[in-house]
N, C-alpha and C. Protein backbone atom coordinates (compact mmCIF):
# COMPACT_ATOMS: atom_id res chain seq x y z
N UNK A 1 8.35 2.33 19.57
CA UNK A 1 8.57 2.32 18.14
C UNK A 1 8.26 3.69 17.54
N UNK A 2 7.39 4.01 18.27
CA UNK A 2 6.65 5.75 17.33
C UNK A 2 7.91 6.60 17.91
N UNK A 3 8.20 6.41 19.16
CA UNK A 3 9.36 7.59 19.53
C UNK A 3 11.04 7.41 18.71
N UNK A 4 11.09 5.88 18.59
CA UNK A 4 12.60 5.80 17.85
C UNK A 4 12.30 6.15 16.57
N UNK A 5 10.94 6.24 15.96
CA UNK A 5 10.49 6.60 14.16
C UNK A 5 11.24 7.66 14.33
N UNK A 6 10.82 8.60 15.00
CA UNK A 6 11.02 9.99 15.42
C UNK A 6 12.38 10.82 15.69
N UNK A 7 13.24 10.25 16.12
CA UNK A 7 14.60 10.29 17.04
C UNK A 7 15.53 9.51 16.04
N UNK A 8 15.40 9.61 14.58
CA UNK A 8 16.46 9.53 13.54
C UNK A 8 17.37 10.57 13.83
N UNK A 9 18.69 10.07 13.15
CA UNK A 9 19.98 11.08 13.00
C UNK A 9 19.69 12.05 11.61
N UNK A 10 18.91 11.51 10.51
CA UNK A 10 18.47 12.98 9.53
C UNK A 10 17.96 13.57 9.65
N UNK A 11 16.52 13.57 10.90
CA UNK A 11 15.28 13.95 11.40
C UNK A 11 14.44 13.89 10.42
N UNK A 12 14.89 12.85 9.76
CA UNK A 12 13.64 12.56 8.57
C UNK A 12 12.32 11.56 9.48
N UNK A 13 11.55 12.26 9.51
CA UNK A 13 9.99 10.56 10.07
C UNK A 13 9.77 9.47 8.74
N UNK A 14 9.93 8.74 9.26
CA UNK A 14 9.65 7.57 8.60
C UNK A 14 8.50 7.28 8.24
N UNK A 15 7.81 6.71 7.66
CA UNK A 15 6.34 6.59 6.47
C UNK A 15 5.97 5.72 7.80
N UNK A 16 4.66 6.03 8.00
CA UNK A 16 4.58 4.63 8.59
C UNK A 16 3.19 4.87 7.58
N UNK A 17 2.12 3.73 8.13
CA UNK A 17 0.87 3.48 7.24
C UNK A 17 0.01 2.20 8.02
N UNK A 18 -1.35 3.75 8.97
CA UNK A 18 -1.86 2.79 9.61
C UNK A 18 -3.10 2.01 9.03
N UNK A 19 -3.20 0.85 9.02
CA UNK A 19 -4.29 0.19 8.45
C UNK A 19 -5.68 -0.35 9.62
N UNK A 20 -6.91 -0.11 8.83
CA UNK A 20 -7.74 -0.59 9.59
C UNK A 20 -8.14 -1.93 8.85
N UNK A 21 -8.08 -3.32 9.36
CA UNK A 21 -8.38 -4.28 8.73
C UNK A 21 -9.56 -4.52 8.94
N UNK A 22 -10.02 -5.59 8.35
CA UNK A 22 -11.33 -6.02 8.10
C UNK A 22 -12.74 -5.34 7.99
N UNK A 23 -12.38 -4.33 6.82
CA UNK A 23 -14.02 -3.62 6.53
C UNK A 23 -14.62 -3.78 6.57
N UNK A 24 -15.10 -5.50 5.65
CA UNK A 24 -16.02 -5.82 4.84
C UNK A 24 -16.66 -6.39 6.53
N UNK A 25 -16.13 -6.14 7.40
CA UNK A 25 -16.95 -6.90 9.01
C UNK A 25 -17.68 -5.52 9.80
N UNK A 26 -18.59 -4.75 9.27
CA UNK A 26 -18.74 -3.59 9.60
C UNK A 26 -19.49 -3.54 11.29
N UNK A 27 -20.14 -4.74 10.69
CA UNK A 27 -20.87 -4.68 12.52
C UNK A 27 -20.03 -5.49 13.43
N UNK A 28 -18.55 -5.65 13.15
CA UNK A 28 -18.22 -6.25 14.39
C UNK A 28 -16.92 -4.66 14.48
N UNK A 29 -17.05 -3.82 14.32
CA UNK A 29 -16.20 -2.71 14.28
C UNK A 29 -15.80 -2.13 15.72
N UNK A 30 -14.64 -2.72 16.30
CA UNK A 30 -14.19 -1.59 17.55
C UNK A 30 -13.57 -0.52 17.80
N UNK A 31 -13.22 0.04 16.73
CA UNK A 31 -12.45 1.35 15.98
C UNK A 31 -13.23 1.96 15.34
N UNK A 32 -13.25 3.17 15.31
CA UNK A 32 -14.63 3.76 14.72
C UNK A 32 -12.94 4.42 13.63
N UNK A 33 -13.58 4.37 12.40
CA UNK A 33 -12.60 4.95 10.98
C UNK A 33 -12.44 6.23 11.79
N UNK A 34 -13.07 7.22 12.40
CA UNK A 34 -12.88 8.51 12.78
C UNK A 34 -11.70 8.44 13.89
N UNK A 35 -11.97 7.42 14.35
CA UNK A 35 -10.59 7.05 15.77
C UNK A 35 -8.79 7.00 14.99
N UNK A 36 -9.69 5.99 14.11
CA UNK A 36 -8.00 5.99 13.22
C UNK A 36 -7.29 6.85 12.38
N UNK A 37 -8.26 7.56 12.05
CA UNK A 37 -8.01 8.40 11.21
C UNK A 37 -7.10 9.40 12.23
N UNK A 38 -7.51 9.97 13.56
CA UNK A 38 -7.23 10.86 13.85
C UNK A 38 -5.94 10.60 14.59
N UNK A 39 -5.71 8.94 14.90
CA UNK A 39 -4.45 8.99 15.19
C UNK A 39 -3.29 9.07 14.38
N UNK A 40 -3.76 8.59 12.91
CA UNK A 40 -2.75 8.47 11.88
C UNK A 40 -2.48 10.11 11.69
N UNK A 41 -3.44 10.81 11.68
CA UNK A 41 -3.31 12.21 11.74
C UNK A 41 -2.30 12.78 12.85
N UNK A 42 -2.18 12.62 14.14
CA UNK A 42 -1.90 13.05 15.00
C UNK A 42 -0.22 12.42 15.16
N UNK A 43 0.30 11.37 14.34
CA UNK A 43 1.66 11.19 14.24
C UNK A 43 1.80 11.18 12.66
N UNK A 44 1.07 12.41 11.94
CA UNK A 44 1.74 11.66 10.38
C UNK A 44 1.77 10.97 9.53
N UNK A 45 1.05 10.10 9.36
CA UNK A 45 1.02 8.60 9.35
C UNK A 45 -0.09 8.70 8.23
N UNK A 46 -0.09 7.64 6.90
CA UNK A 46 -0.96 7.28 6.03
C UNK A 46 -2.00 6.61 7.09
N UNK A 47 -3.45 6.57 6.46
CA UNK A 47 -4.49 5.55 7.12
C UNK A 47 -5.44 5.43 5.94
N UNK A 48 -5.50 4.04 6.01
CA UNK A 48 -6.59 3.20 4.92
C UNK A 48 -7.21 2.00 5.91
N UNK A 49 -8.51 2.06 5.26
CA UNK A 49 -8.95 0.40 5.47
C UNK A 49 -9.22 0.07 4.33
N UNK A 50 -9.08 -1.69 5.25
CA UNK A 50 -8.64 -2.45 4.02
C UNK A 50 -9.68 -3.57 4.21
N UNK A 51 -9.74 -4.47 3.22
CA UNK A 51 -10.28 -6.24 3.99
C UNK A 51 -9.33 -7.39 2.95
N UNK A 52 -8.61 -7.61 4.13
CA UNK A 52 -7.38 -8.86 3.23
C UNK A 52 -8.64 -9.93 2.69
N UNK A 53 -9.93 -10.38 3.24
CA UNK A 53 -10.46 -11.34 2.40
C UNK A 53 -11.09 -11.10 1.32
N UNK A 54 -11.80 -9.64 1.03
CA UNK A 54 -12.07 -9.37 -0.11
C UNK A 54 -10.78 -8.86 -0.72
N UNK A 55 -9.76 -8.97 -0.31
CA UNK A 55 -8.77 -7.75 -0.81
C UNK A 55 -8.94 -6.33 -1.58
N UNK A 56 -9.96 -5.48 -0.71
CA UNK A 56 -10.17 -4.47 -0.78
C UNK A 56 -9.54 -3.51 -0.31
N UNK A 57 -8.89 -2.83 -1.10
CA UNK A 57 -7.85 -1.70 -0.50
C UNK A 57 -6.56 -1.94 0.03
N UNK A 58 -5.81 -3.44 -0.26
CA UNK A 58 -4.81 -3.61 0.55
C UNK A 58 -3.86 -2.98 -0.53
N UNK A 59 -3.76 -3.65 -1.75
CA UNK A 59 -2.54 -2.95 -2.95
C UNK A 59 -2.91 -1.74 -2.75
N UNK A 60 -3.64 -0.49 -2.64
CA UNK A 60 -3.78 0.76 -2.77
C UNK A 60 -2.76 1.27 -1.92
N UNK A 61 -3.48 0.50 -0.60
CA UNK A 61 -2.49 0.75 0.62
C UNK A 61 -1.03 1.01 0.40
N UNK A 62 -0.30 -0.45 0.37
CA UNK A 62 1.00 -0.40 0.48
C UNK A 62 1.20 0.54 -1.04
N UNK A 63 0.73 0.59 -1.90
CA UNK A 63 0.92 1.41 -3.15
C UNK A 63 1.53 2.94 -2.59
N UNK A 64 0.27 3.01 -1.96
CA UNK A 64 0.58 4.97 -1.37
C UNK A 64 1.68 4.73 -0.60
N UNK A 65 2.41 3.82 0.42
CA UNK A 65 3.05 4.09 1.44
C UNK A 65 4.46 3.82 0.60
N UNK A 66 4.77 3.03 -0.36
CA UNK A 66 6.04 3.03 -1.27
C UNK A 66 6.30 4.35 -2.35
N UNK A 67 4.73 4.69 -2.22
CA UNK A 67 4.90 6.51 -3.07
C UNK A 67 5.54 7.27 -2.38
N UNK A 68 5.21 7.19 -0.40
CA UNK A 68 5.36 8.30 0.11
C UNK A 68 6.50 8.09 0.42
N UNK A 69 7.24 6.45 1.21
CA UNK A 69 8.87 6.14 0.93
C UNK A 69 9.91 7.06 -0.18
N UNK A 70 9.14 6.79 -1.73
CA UNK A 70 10.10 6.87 -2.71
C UNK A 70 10.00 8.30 -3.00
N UNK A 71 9.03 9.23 -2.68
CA UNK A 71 8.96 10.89 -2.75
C UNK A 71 9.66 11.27 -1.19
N UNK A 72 9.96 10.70 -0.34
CA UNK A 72 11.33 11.00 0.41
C UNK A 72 12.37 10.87 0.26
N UNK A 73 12.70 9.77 -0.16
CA UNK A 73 13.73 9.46 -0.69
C UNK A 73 14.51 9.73 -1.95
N UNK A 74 13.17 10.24 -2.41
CA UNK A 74 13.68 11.25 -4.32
C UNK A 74 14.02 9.98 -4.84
N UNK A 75 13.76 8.56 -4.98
CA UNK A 75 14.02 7.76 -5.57
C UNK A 75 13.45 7.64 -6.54
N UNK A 76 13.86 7.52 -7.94
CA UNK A 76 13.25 7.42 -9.42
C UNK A 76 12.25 6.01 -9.25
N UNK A 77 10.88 6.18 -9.82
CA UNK A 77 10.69 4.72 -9.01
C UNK A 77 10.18 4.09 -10.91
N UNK A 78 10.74 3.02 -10.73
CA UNK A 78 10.48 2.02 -11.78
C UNK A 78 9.30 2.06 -12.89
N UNK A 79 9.36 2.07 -14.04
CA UNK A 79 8.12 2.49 -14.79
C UNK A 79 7.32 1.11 -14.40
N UNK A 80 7.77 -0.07 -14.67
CA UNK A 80 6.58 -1.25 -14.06
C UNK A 80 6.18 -1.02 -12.56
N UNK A 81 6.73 -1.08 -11.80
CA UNK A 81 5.93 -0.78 -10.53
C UNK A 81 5.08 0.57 -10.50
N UNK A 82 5.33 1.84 -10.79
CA UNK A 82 4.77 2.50 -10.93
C UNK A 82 3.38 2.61 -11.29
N UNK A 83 3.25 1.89 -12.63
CA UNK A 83 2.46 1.39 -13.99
C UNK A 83 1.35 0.81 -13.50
N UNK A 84 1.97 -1.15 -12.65
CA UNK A 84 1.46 -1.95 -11.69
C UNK A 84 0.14 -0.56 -10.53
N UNK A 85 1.24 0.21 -9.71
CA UNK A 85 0.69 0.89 -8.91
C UNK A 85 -0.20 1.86 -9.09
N UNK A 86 -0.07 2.32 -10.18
CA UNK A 86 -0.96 3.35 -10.90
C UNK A 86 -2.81 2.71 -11.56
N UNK A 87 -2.23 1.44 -11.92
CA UNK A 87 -3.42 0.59 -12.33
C UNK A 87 -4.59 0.18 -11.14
N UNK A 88 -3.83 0.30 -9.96
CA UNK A 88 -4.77 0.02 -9.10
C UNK A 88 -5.37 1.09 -8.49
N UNK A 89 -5.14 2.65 -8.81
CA UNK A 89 -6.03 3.94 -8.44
C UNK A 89 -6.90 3.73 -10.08
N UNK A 90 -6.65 3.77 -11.22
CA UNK A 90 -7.66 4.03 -12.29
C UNK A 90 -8.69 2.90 -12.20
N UNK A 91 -9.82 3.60 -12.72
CA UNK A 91 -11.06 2.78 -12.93
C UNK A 91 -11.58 2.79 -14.58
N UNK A 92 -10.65 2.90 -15.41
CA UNK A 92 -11.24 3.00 -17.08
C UNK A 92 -11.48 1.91 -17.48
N UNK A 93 -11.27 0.44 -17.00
CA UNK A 93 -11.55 -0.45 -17.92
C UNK A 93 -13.16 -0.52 -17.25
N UNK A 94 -13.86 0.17 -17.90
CA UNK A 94 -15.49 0.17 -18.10
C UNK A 94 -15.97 -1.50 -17.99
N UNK A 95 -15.24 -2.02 -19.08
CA UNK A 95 -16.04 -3.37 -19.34
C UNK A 95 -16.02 -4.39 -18.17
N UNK A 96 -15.11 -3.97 -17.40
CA UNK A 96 -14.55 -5.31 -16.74
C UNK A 96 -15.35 -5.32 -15.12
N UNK A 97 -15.69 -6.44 -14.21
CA UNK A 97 -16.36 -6.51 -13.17
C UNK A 97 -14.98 -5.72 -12.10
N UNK A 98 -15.38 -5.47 -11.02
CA UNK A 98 -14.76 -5.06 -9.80
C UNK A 98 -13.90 -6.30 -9.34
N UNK A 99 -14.36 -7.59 -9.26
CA UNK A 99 -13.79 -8.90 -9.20
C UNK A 99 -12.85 -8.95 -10.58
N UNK A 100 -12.67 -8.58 -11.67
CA UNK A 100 -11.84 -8.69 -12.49
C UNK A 100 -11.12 -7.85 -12.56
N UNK A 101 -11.27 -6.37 -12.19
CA UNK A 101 -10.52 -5.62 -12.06
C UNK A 101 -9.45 -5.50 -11.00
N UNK A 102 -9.82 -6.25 -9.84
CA UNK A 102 -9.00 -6.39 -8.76
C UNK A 102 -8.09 -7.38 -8.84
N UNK A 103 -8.83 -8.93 -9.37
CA UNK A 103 -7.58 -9.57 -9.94
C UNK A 103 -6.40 -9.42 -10.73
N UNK A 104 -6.47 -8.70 -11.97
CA UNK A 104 -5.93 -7.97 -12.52
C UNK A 104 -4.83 -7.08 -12.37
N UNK A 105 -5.10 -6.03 -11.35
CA UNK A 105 -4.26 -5.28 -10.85
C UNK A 105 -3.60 -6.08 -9.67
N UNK A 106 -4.06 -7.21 -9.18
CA UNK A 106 -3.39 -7.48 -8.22
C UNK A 106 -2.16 -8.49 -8.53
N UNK A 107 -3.01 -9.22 -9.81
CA UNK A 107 -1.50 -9.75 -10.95
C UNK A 107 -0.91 -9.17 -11.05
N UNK A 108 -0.93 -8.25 -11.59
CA UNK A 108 0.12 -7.19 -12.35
C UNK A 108 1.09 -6.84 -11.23
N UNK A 109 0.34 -5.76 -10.08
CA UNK A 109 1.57 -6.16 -8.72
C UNK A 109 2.27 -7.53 -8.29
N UNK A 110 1.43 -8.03 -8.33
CA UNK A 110 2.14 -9.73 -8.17
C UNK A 110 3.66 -9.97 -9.04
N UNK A 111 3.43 -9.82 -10.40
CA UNK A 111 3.80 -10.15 -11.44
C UNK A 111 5.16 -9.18 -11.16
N UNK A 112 4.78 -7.59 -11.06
CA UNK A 112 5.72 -6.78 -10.92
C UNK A 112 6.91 -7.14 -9.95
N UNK A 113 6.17 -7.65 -8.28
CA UNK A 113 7.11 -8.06 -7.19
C UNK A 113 8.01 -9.11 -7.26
N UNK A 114 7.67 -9.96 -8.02
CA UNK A 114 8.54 -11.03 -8.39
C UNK A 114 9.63 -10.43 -9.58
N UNK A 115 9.48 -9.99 -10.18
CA UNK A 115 10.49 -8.98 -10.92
C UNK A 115 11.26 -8.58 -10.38
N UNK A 116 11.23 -7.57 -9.42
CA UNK A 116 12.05 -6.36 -8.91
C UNK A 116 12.65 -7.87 -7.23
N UNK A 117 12.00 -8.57 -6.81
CA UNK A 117 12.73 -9.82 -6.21
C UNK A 117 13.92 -10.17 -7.36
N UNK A 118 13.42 -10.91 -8.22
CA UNK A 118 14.68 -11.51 -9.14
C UNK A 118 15.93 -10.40 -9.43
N UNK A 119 15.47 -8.95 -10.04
CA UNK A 119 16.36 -8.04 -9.80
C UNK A 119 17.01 -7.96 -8.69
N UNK A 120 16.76 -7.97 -7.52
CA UNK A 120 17.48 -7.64 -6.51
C UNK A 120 18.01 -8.85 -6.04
N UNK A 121 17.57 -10.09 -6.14
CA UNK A 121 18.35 -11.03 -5.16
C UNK A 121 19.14 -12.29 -6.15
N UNK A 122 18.55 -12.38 -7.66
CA UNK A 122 19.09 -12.85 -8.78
C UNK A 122 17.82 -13.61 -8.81
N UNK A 123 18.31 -14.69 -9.51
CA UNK A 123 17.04 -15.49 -11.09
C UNK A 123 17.11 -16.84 -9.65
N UNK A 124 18.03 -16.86 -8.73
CA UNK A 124 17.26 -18.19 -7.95
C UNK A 124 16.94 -17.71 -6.49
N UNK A 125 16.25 -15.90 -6.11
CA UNK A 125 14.70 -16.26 -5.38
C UNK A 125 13.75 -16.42 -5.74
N UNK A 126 13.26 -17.62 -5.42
CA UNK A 126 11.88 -17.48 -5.49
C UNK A 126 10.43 -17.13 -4.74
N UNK A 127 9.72 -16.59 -4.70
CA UNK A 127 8.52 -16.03 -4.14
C UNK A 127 7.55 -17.35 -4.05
């Protein structure tokens, strides 16, 4: 898969975006972040960890890797997704808990994906 990324007819590389799952499990860790890091380094490649049960860092994730898609592609990218995606790097709402803030932004992507679904496939997919 890493060699056909590679061996396009534009010689464009393709985004990839390696994830380390389950953070929030620190003492059961068989990847040291320095391991991953250096492979995502060594083909190119975004690297985040994440933890799908706290959902810590997963929207950031795919956030950056549809940035780095749509800044290859020079694609104008949508003021709501953008907006959605942008909300989940700022930290200004002061008042609000980390648990509310994550829900929040993760609505809003939610909210956004089902949008740009109905745009693209009409008003009867549903998510």
């Amino acid at each position: 898969m890493i060699e056909e990324s590679r061996d396009r007819g534009d010689h464009r590389p393709l985004p990839f975006l390696l994830i380390g799952n389950k953070v929030d499990l620190e003492e059961h860790r068989t990847v040291a972040k320095s391991e991953g890091q250096a492979l995502a380094n060594r083909y190119e490649w975004l690297f985040h960890e994440a933890s799908a049960a706290e959902y810590d860092g997963v929207d950031k994730s795919f956030c950056d890797l549809i940035r780095q898609i749509r800044a290859q592609r020079r694609v104008i990218s949508s003021p709501d997704f953008a907006s959605s995606c942008s909300d989940l790097d700022s930290q200004d709402d002061e008042g609000a808990s980390e648990g509310k803030k994550k829900h929040k932004a993760r609505k809003k992507l939610s909210d956004s994906s089902i949008h740009y679904k109905r745009k693209l496939f009409g008003p009867w997919h549903h998510s």
